[in-house]
C-alpha atoms as a PDB file:
ATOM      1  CA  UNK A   1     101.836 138.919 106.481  1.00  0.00           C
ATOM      2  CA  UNK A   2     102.007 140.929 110.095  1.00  0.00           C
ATOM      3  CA  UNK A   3     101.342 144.501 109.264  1.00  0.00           C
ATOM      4  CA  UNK A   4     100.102 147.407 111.330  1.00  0.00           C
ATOM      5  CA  UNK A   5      98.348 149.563 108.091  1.00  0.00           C
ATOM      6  CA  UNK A   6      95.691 146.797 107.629  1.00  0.00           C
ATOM      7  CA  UNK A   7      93.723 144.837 110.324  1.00  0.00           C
ATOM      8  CA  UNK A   8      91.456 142.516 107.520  1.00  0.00           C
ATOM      9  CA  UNK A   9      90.476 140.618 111.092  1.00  0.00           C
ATOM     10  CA  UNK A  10      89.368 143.937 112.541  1.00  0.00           C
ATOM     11  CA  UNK A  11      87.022 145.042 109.392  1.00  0.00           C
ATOM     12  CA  UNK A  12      85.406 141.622 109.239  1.00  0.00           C
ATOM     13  CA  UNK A  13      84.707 142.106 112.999  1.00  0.00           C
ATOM     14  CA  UNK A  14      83.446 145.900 112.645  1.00  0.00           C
ATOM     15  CA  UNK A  15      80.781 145.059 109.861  1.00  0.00           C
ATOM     16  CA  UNK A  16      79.265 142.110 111.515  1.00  0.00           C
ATOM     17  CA  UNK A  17      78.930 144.711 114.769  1.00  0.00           C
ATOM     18  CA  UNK A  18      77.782 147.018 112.820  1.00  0.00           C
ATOM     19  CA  UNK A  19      75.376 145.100 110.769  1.00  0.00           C
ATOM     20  CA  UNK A  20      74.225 143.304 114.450  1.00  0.00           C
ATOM     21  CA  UNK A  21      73.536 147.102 115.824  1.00  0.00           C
ATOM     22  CA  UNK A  22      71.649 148.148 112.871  1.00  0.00           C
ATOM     23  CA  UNK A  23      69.932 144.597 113.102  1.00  0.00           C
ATOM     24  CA  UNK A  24      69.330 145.352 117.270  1.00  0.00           C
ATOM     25  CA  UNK A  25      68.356 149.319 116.645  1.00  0.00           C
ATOM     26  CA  UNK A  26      65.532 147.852 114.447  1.00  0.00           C
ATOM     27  CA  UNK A  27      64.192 145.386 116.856  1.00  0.00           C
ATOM     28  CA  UNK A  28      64.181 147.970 119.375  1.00  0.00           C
ATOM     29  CA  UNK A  29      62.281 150.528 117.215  1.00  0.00           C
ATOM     30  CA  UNK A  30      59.747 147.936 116.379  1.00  0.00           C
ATOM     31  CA  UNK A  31      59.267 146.682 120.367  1.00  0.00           C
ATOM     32  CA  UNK A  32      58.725 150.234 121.153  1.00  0.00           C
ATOM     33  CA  UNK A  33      56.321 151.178 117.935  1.00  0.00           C
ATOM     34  CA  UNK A  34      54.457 147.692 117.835  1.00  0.00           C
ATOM     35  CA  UNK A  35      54.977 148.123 114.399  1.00  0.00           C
ATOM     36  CA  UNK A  36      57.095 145.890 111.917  1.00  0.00           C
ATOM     37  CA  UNK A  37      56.374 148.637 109.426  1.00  0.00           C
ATOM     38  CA  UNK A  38      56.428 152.211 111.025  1.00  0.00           C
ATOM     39  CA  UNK A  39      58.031 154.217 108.265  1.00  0.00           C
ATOM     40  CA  UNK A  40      58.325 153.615 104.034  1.00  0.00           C
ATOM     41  CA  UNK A  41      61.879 152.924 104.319  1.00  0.00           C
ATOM     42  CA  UNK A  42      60.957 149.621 106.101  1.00  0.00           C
ATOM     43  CA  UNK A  43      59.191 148.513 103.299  1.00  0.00           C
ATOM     44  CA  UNK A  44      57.783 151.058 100.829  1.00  0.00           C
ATOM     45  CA  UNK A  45      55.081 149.473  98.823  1.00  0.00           C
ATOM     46  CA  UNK A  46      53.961 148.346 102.316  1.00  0.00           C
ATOM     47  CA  UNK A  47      54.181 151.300 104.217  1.00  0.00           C
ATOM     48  CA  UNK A  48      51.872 152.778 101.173  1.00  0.00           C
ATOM     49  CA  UNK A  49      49.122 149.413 100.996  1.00  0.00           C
ATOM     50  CA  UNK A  50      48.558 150.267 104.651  1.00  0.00           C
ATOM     51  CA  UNK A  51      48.545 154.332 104.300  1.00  0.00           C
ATOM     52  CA  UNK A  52      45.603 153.996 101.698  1.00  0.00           C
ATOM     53  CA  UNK A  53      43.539 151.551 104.189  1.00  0.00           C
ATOM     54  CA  UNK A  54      44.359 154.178 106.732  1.00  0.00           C
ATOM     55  CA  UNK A  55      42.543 156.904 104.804  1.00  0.00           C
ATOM     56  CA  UNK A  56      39.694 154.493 104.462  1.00  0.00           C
ATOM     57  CA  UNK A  57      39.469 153.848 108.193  1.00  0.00           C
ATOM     58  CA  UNK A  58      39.224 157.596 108.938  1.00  0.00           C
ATOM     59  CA  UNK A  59      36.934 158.140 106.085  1.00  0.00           C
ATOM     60  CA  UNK A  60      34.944 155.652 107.791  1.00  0.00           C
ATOM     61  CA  UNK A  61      34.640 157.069 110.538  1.00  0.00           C
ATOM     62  CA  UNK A  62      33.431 160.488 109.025  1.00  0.00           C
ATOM     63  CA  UNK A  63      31.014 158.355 107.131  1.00  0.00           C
ATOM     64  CA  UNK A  64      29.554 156.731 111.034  1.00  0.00           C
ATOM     65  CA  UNK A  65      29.447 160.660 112.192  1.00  0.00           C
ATOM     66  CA  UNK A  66      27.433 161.204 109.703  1.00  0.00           C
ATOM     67  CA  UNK A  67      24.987 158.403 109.923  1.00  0.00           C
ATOM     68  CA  UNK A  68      24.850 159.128 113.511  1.00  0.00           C
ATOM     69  CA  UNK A  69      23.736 162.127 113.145  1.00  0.00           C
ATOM     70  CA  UNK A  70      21.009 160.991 110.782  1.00  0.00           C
ATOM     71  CA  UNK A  71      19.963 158.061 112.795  1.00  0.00           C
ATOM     72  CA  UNK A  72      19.469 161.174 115.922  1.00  0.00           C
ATOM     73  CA  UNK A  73      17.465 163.506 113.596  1.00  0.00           C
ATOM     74  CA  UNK A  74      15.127 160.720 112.514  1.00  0.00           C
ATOM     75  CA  UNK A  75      14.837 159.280 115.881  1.00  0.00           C
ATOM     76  CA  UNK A  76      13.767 162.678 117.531  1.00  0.00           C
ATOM     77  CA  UNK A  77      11.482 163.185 114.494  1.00  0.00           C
ATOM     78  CA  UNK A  78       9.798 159.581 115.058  1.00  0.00           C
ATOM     79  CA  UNK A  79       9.393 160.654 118.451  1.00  0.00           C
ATOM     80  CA  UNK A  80       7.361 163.435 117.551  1.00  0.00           C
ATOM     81  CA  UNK A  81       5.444 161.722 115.312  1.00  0.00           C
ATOM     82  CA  UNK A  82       4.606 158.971 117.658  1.00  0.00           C
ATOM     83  CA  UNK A  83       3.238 162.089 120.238  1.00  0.00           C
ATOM     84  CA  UNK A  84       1.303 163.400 117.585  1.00  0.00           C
ATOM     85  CA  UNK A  85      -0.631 160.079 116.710  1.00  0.00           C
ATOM     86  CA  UNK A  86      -1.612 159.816 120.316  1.00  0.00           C
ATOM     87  CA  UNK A  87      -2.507 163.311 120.182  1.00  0.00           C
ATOM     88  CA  UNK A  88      -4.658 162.497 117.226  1.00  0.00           C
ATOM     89  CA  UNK A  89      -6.445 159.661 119.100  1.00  0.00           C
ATOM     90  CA  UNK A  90      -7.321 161.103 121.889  1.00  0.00           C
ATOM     91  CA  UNK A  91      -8.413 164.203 120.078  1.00  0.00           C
ATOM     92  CA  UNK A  92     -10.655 161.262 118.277  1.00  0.00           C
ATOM     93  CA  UNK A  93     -12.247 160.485 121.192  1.00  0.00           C
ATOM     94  CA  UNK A  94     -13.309 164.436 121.982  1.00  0.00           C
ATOM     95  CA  UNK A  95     -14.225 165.292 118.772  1.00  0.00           C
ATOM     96  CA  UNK A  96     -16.625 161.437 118.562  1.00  0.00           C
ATOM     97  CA  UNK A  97     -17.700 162.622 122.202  1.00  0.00           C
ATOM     98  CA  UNK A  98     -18.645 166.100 120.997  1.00  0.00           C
ATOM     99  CA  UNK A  99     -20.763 165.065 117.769  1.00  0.00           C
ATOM    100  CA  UNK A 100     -23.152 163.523 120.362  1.00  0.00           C
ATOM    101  CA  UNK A 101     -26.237 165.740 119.651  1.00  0.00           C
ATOM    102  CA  UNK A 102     -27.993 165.757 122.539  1.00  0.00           C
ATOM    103  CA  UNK A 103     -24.853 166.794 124.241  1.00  0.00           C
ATOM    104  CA  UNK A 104     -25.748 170.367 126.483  1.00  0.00           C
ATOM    105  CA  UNK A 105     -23.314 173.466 125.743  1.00  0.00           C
ATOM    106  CA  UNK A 106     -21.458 173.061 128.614  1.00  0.00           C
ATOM    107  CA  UNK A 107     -19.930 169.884 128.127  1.00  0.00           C
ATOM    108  CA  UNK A 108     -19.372 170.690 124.365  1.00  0.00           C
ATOM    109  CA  UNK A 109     -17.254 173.881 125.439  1.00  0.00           C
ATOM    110  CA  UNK A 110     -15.642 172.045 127.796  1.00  0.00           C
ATOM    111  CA  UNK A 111     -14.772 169.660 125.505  1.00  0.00           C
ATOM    112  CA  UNK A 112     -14.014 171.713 122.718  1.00  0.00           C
ATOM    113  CA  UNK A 113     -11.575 173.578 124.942  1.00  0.00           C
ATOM    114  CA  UNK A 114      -9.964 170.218 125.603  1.00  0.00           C
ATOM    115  CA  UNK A 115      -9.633 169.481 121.363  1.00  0.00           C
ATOM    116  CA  UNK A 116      -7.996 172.978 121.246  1.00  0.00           C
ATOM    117  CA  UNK A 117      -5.489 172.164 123.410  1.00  0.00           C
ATOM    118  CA  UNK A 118      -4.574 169.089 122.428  1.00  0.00           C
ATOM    119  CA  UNK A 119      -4.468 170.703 118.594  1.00  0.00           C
ATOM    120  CA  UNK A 120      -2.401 173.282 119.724  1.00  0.00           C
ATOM    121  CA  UNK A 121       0.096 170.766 121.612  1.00  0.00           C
ATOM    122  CA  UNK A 122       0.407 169.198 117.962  1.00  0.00           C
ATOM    123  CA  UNK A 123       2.265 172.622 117.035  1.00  0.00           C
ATOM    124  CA  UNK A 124       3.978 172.610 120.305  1.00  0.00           C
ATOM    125  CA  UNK A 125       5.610 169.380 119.601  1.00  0.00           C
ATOM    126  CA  UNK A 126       6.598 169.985 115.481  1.00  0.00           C
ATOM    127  CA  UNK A 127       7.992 172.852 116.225  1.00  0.00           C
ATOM    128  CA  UNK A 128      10.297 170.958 118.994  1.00  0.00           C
ATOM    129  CA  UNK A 129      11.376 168.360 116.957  1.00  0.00           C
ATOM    130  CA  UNK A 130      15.145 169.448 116.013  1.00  0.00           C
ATOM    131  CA  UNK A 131      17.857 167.778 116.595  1.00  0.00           C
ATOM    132  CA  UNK A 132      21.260 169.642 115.889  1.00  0.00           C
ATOM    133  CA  UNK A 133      19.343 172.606 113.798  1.00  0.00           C
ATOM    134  CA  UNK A 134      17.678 170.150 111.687  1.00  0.00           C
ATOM    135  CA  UNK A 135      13.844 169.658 111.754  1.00  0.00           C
ATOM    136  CA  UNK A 136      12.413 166.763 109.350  1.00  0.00           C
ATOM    137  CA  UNK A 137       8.479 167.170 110.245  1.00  0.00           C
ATOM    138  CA  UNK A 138       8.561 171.286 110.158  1.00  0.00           C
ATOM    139  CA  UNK A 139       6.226 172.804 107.578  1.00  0.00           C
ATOM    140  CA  UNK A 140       9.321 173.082 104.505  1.00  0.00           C
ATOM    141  CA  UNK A 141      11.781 170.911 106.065  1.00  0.00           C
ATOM    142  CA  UNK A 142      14.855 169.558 103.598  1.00  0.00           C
ATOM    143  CA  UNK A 143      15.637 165.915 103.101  1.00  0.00           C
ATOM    144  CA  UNK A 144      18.693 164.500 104.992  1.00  0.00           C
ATOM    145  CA  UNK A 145      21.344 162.572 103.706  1.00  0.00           C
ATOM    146  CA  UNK A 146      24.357 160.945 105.136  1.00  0.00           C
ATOM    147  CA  UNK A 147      27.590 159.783 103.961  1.00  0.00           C
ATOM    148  CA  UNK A 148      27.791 155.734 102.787  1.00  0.00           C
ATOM    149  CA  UNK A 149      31.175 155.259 101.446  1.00  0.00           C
ATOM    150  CA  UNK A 150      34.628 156.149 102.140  1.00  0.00           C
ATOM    151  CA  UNK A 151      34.427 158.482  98.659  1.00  0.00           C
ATOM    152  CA  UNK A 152      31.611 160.321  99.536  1.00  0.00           C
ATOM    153  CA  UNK A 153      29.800 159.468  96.536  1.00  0.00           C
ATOM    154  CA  UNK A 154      26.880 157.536  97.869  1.00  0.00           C
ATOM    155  CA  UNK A 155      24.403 158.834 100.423  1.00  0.00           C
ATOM    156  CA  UNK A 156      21.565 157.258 102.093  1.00  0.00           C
ATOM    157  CA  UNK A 157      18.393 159.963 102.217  1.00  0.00           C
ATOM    158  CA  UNK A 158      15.705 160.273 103.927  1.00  0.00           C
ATOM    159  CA  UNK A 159      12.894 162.519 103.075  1.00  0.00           C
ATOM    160  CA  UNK A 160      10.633 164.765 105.539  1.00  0.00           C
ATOM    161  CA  UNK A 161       7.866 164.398 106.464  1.00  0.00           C
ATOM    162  CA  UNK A 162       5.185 167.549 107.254  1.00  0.00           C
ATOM    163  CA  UNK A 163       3.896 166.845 110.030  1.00  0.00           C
ATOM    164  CA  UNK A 164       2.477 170.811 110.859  1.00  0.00           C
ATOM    165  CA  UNK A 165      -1.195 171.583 110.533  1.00  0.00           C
ATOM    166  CA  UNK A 166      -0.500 173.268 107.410  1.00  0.00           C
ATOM    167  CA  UNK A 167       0.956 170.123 105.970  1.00  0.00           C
ATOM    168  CA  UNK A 168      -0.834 167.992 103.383  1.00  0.00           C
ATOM    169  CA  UNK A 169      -0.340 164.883 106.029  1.00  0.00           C
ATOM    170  CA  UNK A 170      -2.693 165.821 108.566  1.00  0.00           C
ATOM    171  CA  UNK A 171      -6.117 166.966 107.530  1.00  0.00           C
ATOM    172  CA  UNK A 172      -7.210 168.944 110.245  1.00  0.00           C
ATOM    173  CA  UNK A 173      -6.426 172.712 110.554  1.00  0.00           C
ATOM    174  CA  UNK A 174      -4.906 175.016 113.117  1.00  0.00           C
ATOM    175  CA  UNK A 175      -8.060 176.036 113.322  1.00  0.00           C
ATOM    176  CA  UNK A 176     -10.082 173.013 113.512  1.00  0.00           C
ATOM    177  CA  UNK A 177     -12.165 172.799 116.400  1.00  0.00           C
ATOM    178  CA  UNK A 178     -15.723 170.805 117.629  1.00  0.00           C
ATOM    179  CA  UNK A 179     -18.361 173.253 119.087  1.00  0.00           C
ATOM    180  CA  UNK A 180     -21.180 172.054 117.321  1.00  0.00           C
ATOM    181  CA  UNK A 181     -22.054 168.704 116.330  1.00  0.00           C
ATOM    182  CA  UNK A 182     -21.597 169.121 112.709  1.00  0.00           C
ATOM    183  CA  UNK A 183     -18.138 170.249 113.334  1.00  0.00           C
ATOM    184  CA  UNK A 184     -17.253 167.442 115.849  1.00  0.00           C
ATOM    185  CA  UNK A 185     -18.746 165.163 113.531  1.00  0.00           C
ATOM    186  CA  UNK A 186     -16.448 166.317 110.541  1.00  0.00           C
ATOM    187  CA  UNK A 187     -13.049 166.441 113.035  1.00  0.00           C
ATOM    188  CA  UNK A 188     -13.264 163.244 113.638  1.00  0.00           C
ATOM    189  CA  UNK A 189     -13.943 162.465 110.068  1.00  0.00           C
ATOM    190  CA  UNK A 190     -10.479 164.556 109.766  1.00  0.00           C
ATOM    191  CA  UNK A 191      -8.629 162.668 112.443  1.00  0.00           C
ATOM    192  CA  UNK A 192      -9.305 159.533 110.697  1.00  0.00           C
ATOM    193  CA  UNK A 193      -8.027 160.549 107.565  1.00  0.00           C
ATOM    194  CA  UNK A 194      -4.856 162.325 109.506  1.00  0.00           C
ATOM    195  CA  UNK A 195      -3.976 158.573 111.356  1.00  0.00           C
ATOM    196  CA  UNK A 196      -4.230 157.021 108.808  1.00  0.00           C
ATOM    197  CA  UNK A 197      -1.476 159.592 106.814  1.00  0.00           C
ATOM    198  CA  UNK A 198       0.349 160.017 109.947  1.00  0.00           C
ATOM    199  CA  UNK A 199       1.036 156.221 110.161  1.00  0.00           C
ATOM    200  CA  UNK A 200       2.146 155.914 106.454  1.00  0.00           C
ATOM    201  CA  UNK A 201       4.957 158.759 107.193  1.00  0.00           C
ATOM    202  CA  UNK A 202       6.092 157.031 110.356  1.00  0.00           C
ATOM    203  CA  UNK A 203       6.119 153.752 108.253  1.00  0.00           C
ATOM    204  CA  UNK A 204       8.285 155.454 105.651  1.00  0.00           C
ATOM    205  CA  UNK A 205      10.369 157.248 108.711  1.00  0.00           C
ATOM    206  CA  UNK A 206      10.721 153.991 110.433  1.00  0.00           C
ATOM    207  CA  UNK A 207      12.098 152.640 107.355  1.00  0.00           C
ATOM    208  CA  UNK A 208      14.931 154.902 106.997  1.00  0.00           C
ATOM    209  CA  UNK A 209      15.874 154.821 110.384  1.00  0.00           C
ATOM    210  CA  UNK A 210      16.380 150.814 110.027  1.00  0.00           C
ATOM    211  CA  UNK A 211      18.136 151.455 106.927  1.00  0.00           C
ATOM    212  CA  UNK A 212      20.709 154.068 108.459  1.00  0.00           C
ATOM    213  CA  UNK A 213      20.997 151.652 111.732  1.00  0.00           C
ATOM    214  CA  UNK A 214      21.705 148.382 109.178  1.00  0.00           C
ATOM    215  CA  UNK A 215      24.181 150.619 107.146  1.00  0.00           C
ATOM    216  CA  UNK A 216      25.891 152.123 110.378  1.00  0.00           C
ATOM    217  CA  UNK A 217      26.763 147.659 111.470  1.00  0.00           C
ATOM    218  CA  UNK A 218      28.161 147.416 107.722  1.00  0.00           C
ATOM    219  CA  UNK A 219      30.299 150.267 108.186  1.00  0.00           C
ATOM    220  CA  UNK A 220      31.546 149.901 111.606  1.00  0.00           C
ATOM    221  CA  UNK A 221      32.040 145.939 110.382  1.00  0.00           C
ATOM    222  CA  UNK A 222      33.991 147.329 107.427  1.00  0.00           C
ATOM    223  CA  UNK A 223      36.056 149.818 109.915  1.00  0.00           C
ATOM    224  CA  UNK A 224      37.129 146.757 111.688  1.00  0.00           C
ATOM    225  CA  UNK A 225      38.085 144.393 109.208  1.00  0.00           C
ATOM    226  CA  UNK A 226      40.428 147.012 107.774  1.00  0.00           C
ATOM    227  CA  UNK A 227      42.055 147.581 110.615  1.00  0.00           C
ATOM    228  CA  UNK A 228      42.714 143.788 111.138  1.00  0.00           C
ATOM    229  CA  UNK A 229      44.157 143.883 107.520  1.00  0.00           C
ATOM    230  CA  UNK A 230      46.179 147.026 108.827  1.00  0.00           C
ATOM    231  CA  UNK A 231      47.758 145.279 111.646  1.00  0.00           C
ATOM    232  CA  UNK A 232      48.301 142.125 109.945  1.00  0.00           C
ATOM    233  CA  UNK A 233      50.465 144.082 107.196  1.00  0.00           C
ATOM    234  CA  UNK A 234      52.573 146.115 109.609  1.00  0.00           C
ATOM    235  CA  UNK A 235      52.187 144.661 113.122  1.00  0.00           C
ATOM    236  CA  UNK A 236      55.454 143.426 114.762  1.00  0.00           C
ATOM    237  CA  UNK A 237      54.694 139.805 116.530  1.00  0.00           C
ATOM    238  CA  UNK A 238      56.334 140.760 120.147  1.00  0.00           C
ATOM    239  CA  UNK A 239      57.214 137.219 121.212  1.00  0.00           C
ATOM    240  CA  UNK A 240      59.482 136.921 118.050  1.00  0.00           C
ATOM    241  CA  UNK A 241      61.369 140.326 118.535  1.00  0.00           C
ATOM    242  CA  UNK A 242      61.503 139.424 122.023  1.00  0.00           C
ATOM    243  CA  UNK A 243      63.498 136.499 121.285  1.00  0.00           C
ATOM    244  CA  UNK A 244      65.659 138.378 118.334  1.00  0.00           C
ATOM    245  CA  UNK A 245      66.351 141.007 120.843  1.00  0.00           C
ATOM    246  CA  UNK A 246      67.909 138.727 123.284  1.00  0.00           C
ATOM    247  CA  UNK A 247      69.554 136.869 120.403  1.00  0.00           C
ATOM    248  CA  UNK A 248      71.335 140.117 118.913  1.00  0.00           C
ATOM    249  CA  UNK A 249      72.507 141.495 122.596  1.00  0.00           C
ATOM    250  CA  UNK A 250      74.439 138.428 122.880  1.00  0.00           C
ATOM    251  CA  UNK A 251      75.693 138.447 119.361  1.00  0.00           C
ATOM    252  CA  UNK A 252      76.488 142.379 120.348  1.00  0.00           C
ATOM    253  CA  UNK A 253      78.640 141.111 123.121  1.00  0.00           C
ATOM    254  CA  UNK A 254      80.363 138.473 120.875  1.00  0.00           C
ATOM    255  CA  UNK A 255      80.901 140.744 117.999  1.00  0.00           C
ATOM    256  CA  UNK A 256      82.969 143.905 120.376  1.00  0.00           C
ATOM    257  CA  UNK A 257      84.702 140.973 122.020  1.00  0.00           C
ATOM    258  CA  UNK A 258      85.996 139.393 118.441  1.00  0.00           C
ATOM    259  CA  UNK A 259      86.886 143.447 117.546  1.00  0.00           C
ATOM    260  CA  UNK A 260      88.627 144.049 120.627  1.00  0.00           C
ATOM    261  CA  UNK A 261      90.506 140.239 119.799  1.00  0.00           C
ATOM    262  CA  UNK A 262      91.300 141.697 116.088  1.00  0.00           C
ATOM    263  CA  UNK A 263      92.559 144.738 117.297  1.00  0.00           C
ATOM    264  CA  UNK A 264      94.707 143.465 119.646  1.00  0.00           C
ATOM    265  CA  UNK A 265      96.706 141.476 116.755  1.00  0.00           C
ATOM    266  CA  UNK A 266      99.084 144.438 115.670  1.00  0.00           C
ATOM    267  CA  UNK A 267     100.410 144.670 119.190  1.00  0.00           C
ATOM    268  CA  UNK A 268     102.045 140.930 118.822  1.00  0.00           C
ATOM    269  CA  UNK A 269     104.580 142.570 115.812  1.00  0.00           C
ATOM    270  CA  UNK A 270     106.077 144.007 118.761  1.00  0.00           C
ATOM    271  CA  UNK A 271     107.418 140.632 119.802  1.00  0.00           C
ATOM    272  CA  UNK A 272     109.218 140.602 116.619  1.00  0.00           C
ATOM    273  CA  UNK A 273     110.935 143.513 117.703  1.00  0.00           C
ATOM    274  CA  UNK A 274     112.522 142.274 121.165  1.00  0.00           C
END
């Protein structure tokens, strides 16, 4: 039947366009996003998979932050406590030197004045050892924690160490000095005793430093494997949209020449009419 109300050839031509410019629209939004899934209404449950291990990735990177951070304040505090041990040995030295009994005042003050120096440089360098406001060898320093999951709920901490001449860890006072032989003799006595505690907290700071460095690889491992799964969920493959896109433009081409073909059919009633 030739009728100019209804163009059936027309409609059938106008929803394949249509559904080939939807089709094209979509290929273009994922060329220029990179994504196959940028928004829910691509694909919801998706779009929500990869939103979750999005929230991980960032919390994992809050969670590196803050064993950076750590890994710094232990590192400036091993630092320190490396300077003070070779304080401590060469103080050692003056204090062995200075117990020597037939030593004449002279050299004992002048070595004295040397051991109170190098005691007072012990201060010097505690009282230096911050790193972004937080001290872990100052006389009543806090332990430090950082962040080990993506929840928050697990910390790594390390403890502090006193490392201050009013500290149980070294056994020689602020005081302490050698200008007799009796009192050079017990310094060094001292000094032994403070090495040997010194090394035990540098042991025990050493240790948590490897142990936020080995946690910090896990971490920044994890980071990257979720991305991977991230981009494997919602990552558009480029060569295959590449290909659709030229595919579509040419079935865009076909589709407004077939319209244009069905919509020229009412126009051959008027033949009927000559």
């Amino acid at each position: 039947m030739a009728t100019i109300n209804t163009n059936p050839g027309a409609m059938i031509a106008l929803q394949n366009l249509n559904k080939t410019n939807t089709d094209l629209q979509q290929v273009q939004q994922r060329i220029s996003t990179g994504l196959a899934v940028s928004s829910a209404k691509d694909n919801g449950g998706i779009y929500a998979i990869a939103q979750g291990m999005r929230a991980d990735v960032g919390a994992y990177k809050a969670v590196s932050n803050s064993l950076d951070l750590a890994v710094s304040t232990v590192d400036v505090a091993l630092a320190a406590g490396e300077a003070i041990s070779d304080l401590l040995v060469e103080m050692k030295e003056k204090a062995l030197a200075a117990s020597d009994t037939s030593l004449d005042t002279a050299s004992r003050n002048a070595l004295n004045e040397d051991f109170k120096a190098l005691r007072d440089q012990i201060s010097t360098i505690v009282s230096n050892a911050e790193f972004n406001g937080t001290n872990l060898i100052s006389n009543g320093a806090a332990d430090i924690t950082a962040l080990a999951s993506a929840d928050g709920n697990n910390v790594i901490t390390i403890q502090n160490e006193d490392l201050s001449l009013t500290g149980s860890t070294l056994t020689i006072a602020a005081t302490t000095q050698i200008n007799t032989a009796t009192n050079a003799s017990n310094a060094a006595s001292a000094i032994g005793t403070s090495l040997d505690n010194l090394n035990s907290a540098l042991a025990r700071l050493g240790t948590g430093a490897k142990s936020l460095e080995v946690h910090k690889t896990f971490v920044s491992k994890l980071s990257d494997a979720l991305e991977t799964g991230i981009g494997n969920l919602v990552d558009a493959d480029l060569a295959k949209e590449s290909a659709r896109l030229q595919s579509l433009q040419v079935k865009q081409q076909l589709g407004i020449q077939a319209l244009s073909i069905a919509n020229s059919a009412p126009s051959s009633i008027l033949g009927y009419f000559r």
